[in-house]
Protein backbone atom coordinates (compact mmCIF):
# COMPACT_ATOMS: atom_id res chain seq x y z
CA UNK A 1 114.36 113.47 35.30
CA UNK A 2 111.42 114.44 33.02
CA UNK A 3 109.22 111.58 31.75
CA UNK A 4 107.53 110.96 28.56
CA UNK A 5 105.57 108.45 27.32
CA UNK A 6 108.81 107.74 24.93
CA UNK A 7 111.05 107.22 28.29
CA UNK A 8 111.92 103.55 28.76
CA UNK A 9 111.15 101.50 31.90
CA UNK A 10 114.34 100.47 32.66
CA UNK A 11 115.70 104.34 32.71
CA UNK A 12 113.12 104.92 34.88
CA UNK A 13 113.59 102.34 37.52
CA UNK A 14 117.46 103.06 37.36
CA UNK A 15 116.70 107.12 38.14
CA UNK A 16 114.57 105.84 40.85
CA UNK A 17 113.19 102.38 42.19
CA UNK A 18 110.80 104.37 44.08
CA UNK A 19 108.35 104.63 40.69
CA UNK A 20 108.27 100.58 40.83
CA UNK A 21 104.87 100.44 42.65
CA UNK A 22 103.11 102.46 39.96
CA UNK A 23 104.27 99.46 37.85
CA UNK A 24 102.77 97.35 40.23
CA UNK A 25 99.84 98.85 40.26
CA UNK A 26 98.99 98.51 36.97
CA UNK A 27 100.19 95.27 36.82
CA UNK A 28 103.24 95.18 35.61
CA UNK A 29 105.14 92.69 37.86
CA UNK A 30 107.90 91.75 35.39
CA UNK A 31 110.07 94.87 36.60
CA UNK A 32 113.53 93.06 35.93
CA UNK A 33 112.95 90.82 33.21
CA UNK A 34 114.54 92.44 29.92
CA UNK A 35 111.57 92.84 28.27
CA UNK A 36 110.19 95.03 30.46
CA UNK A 37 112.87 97.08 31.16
CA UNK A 38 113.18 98.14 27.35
CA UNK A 39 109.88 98.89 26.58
CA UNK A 40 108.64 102.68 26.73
CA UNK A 41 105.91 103.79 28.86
CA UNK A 42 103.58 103.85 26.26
CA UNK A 43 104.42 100.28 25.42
CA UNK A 44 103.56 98.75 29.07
CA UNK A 45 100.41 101.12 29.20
CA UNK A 46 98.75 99.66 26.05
CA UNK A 47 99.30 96.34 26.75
CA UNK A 48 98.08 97.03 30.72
CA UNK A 49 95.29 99.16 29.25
CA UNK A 50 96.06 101.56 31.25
CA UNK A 51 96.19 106.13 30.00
CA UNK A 52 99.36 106.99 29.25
CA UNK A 53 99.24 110.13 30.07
CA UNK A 54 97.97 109.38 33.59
CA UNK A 55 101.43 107.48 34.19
CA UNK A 56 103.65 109.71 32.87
CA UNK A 57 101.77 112.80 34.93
CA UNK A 58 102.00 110.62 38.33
CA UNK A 59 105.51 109.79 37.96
CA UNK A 60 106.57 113.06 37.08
CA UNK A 61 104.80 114.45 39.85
CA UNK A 62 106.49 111.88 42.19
CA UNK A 63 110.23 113.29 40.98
CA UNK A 64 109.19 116.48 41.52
CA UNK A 65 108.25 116.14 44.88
CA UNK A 66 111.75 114.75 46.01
């Protein structure tokens, strides 16, 4: 799986639940609650404050390393 800032969370966690502490860490602790789930990366990450970009490089870095 490639990510973009477009992908949506819960695609993401069903690829992989491995990727759920970088939600965590930015403080995202809502993984399951529908909201969440539908919202794109660049959603969470502007309402986290946190560089999309960043994300989407460190989870994609994570799926290629498995």
């Amino acid at each position: 799986m490639t990510v973009t800032k477009t992908t949506k969370i819960g695609d993401i966690l069903d690829y992989d639940r491995g990727v759920a502490p970088f939600f965590l860490n930015m403080g995202m602790h809502c993984l399951g609650c529908p909201s969440a789930r539908s919202e794109t990366l660049e959603q969470a990450c502007a309402v986290h404050g946190v560089q999309v970009e960043t994300l989407v490089a460190q989870i994609n870095d994570y799926f290629s390393k498995k």
